[in-house]
N, C-alpha and C. Protein backbone atom coordinates (compact mmCIF):
# COMPACT_ATOMS: atom_id res chain seq x y z
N UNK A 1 16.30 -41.83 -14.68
CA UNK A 1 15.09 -41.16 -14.31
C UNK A 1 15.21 -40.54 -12.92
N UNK A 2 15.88 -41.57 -12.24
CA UNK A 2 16.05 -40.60 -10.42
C UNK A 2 16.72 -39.24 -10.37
N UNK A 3 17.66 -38.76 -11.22
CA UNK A 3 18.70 -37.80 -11.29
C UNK A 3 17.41 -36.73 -11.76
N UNK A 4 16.67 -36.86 -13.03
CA UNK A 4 15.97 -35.83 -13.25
C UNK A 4 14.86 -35.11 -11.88
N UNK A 5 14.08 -36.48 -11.47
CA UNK A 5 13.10 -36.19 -10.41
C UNK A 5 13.95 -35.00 -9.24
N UNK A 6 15.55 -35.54 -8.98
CA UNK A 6 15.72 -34.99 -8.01
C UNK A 6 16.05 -33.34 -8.04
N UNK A 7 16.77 -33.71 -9.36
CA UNK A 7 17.14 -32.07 -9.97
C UNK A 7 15.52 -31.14 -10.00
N UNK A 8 15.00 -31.94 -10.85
CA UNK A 8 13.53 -31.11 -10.31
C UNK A 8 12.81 -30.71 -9.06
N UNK A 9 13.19 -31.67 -7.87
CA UNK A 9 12.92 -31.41 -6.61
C UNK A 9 14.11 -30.32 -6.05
N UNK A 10 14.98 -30.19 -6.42
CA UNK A 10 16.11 -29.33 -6.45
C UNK A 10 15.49 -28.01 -6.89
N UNK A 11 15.10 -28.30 -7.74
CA UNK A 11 14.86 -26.70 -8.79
C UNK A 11 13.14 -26.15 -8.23
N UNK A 12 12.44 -26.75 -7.43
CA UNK A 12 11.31 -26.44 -7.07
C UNK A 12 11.88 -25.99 -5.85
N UNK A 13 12.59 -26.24 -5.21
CA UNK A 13 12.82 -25.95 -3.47
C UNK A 13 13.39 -24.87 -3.16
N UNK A 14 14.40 -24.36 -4.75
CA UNK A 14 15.03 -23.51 -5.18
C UNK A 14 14.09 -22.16 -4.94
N UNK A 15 13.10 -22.52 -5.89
CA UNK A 15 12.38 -21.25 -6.38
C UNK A 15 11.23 -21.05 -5.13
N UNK A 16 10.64 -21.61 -4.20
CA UNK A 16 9.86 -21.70 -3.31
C UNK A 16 10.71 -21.21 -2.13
N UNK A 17 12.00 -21.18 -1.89
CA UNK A 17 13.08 -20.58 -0.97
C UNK A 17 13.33 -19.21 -1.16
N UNK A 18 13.47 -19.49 -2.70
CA UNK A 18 13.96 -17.92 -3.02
C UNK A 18 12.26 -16.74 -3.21
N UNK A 19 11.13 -17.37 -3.15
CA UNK A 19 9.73 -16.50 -2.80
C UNK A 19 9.86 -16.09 -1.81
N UNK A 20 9.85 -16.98 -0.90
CA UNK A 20 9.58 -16.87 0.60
C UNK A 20 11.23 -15.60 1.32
N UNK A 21 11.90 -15.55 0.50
CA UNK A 21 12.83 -15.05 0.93
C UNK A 21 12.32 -13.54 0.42
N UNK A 22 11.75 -13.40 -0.69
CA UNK A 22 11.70 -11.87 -1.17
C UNK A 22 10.25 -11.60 0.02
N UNK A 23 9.17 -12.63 -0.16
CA UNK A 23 8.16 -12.35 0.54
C UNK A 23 8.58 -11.65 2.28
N UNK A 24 9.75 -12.18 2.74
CA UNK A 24 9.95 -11.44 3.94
C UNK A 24 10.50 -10.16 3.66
N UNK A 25 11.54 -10.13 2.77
CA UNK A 25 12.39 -8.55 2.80
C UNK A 25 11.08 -7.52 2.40
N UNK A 26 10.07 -7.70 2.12
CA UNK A 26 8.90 -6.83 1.69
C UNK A 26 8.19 -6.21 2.99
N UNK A 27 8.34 -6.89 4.05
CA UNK A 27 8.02 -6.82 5.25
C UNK A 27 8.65 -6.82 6.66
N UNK A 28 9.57 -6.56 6.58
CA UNK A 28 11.04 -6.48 7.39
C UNK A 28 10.46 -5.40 8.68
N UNK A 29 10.19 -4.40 8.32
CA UNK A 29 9.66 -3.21 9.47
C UNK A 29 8.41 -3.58 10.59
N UNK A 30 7.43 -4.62 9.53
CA UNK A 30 6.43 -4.89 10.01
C UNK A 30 6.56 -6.12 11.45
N UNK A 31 7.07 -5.86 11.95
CA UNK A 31 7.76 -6.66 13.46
C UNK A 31 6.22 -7.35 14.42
N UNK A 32 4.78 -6.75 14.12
CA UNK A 32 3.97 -7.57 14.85
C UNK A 32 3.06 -7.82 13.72
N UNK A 33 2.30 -8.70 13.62
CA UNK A 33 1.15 -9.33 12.46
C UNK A 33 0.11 -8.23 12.56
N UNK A 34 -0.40 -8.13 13.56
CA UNK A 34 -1.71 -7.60 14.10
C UNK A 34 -1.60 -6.18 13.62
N UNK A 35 -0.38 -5.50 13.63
CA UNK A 35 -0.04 -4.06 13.38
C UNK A 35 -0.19 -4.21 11.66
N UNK A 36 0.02 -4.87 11.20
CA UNK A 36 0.42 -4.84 9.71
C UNK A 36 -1.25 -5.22 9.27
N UNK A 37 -1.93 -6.12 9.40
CA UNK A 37 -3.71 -5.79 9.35
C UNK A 37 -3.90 -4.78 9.50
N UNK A 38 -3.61 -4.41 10.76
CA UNK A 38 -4.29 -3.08 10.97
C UNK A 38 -4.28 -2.03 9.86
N UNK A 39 -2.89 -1.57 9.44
CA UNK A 39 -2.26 -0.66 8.73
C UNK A 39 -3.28 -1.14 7.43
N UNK A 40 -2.64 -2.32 6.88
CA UNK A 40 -3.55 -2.62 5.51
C UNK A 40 -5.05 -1.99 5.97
N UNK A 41 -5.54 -2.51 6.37
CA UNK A 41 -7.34 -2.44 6.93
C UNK A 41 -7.53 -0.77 6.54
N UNK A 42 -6.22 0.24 7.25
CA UNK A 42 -7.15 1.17 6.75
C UNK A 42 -6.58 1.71 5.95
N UNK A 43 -5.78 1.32 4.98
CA UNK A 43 -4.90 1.96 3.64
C UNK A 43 -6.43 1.16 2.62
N UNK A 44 -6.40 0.09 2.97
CA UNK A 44 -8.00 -0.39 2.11
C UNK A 44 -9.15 0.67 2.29
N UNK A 45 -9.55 0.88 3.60
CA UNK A 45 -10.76 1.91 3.68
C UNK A 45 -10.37 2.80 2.95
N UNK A 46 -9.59 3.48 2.73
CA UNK A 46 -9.17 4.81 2.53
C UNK A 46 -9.11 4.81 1.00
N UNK A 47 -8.26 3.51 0.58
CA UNK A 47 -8.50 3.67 -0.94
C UNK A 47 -9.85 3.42 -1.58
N UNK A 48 -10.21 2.47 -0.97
CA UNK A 48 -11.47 2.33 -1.24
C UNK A 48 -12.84 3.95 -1.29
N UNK A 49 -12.71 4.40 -0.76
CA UNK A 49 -13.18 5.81 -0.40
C UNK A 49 -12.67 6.84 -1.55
N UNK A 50 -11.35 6.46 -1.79
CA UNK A 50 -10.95 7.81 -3.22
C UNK A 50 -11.95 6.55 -4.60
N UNK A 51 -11.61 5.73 -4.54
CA UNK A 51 -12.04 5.24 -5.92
C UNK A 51 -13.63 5.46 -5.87
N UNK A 52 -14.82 5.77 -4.64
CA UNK A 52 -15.88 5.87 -4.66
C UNK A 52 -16.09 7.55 -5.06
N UNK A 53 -15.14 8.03 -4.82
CA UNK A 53 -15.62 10.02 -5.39
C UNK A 53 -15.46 10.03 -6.80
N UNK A 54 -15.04 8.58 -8.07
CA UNK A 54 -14.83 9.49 -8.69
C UNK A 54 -14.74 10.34 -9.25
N UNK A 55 -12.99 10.32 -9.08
CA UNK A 55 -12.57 11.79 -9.58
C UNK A 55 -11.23 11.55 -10.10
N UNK A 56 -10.83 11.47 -10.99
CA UNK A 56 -10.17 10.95 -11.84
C UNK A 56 -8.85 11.11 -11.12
N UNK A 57 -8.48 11.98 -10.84
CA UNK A 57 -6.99 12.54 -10.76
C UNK A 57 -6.97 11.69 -9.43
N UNK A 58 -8.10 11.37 -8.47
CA UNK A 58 -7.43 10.61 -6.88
C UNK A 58 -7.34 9.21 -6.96
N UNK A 59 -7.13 8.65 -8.48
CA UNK A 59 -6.75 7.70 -8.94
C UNK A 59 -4.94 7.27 -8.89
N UNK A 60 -4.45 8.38 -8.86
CA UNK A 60 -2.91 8.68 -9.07
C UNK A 60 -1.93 9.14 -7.96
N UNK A 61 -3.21 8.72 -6.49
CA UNK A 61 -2.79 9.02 -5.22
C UNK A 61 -2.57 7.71 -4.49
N UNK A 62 -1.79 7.67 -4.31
CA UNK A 62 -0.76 6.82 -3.28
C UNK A 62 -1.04 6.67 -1.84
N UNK A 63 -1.69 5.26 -1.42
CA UNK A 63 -1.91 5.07 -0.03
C UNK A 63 -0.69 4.61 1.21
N UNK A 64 -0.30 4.95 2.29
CA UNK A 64 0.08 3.75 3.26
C UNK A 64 0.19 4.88 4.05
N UNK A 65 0.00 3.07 4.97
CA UNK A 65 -0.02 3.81 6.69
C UNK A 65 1.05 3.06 7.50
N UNK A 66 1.49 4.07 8.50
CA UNK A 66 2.64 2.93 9.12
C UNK A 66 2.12 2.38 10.48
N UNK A 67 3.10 1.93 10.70
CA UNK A 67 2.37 1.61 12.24
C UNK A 67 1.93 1.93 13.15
N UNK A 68 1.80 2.96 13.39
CA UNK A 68 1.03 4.11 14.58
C UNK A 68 -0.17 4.93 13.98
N UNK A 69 -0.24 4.12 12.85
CA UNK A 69 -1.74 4.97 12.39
C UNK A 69 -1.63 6.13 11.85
N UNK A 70 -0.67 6.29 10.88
CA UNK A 70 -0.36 7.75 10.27
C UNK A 70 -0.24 7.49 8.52
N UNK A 71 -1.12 7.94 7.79
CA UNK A 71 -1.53 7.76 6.94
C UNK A 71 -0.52 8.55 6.10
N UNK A 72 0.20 8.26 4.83
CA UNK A 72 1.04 8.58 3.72
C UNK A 72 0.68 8.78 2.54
N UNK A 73 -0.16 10.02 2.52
CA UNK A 73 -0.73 9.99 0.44
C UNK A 73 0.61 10.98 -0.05
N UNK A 74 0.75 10.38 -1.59
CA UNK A 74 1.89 10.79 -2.72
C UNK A 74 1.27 10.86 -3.59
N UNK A 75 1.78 11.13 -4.57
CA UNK A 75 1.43 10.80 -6.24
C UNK A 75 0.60 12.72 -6.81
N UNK A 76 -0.24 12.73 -7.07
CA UNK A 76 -0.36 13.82 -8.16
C UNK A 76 -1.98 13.99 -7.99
N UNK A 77 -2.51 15.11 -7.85
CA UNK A 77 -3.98 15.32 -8.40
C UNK A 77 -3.97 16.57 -9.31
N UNK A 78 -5.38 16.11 -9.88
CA UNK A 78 -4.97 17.66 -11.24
C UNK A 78 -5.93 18.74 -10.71
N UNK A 79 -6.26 19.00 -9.75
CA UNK A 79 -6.39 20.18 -8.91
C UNK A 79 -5.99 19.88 -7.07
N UNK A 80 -5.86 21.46 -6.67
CA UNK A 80 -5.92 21.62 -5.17
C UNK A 80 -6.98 21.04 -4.52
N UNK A 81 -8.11 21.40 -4.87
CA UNK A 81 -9.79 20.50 -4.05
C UNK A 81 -9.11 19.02 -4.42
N UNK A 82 -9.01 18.41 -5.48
CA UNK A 82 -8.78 16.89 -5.11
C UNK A 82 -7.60 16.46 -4.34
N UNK A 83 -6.76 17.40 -4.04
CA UNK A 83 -5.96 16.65 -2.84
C UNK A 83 -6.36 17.07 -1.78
N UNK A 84 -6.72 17.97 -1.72
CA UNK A 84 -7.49 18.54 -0.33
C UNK A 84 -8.42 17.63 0.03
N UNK A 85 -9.35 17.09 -1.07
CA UNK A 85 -10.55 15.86 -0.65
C UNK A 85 -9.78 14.89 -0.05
N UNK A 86 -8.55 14.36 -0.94
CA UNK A 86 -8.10 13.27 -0.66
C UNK A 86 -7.12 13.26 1.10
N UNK A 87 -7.25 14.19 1.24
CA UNK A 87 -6.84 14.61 3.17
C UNK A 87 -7.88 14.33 3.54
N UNK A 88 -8.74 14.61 3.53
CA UNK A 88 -9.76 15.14 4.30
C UNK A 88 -10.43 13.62 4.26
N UNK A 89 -10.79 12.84 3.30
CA UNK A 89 -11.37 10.91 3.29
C UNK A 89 -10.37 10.47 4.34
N UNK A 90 -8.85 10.85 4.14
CA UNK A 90 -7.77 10.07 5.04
C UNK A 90 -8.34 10.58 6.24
N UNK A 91 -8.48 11.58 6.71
CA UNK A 91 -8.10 11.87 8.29
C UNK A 91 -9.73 11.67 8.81
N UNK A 92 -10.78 11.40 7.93
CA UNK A 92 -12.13 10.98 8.24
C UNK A 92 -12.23 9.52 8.61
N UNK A 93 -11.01 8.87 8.21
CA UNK A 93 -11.44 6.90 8.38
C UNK A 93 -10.46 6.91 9.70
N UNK A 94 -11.85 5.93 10.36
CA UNK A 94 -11.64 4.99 11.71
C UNK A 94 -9.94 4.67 12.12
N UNK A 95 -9.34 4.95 12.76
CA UNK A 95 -7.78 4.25 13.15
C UNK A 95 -6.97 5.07 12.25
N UNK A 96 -7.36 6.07 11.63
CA UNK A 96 -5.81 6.78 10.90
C UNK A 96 -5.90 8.12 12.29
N UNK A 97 -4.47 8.34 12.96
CA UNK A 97 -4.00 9.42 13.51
C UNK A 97 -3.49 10.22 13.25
N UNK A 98 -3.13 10.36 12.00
CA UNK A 98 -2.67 11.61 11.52
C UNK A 98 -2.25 11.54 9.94
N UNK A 99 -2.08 12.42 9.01
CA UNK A 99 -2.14 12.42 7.83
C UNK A 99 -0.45 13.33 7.37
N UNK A 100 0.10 12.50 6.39
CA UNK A 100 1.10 13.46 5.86
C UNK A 100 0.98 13.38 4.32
N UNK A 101 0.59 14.45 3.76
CA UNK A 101 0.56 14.98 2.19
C UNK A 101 1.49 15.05 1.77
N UNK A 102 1.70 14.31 0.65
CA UNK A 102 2.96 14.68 -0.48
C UNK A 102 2.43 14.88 -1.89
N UNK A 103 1.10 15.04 -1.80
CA UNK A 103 0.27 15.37 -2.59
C UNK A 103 0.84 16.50 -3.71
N UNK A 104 1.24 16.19 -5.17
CA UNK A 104 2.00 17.19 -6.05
C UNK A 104 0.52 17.55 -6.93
N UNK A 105 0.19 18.46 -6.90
CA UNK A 105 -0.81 19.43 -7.57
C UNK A 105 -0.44 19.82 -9.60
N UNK A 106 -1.12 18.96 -10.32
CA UNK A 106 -0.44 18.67 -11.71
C UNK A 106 -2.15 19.38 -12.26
N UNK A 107 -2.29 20.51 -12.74
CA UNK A 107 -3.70 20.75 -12.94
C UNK A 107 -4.27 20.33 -14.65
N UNK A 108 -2.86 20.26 -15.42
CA UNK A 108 -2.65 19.72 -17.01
C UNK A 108 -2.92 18.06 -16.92
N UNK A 109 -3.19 17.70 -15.61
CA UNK A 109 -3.31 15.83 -15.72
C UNK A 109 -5.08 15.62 -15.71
């Protein structure tokens, strides 16, 4: 019975090592805590703000901000006005400094 318990304490320490190990490489850039709230805090406002217009297509837009407060939308809207909106919510919320569009214009979506 001791050999199993330990192999199992083996095989739990295993998999709780190897989380915590992916959980950091996910966050490697993020070098202060306080900066990485921040960033989340307003990639939340911001998404939060496209899902309140809806509008279907700013569903398929892509949030992040890096650390200096510069906001990153990607992904696709199925007109020009909805990525244009979707600039214009970004560079309107509290703590974003600047906005970069990669916004791909799909008008068949």
């Amino acid at each position: 019975m001791k050999p199993t318990l330990v192999m199992s304490a083996f095989v739990a320490a295993a998999v709780l090592s190897a989380g915590l190990v992916v959980a950091q490489d996910a966050d490697v850039d993020r070098s202060q805590p306080k900066t990485f709230v921040k960033d989340s805090a307003i990639t939340t406002k911001i998404k939060s703000k496209l899902a309140a217009e809806h509008i279907t297509s700013l569903g398929r837009i892509h949030v992040d901000t890096d650390a200096d407060g510069v906001v990153w939308l990607s992904g696709s809207a199925g007109s020009q006005e909805a990525a244009d909106r979707a600039v214009s919510i970004a560079r309107d919320t509290d703590g974003v400094r600047g906005v970069k569009s990669h916004i791909k214009v799909h008008p068949d979506q």
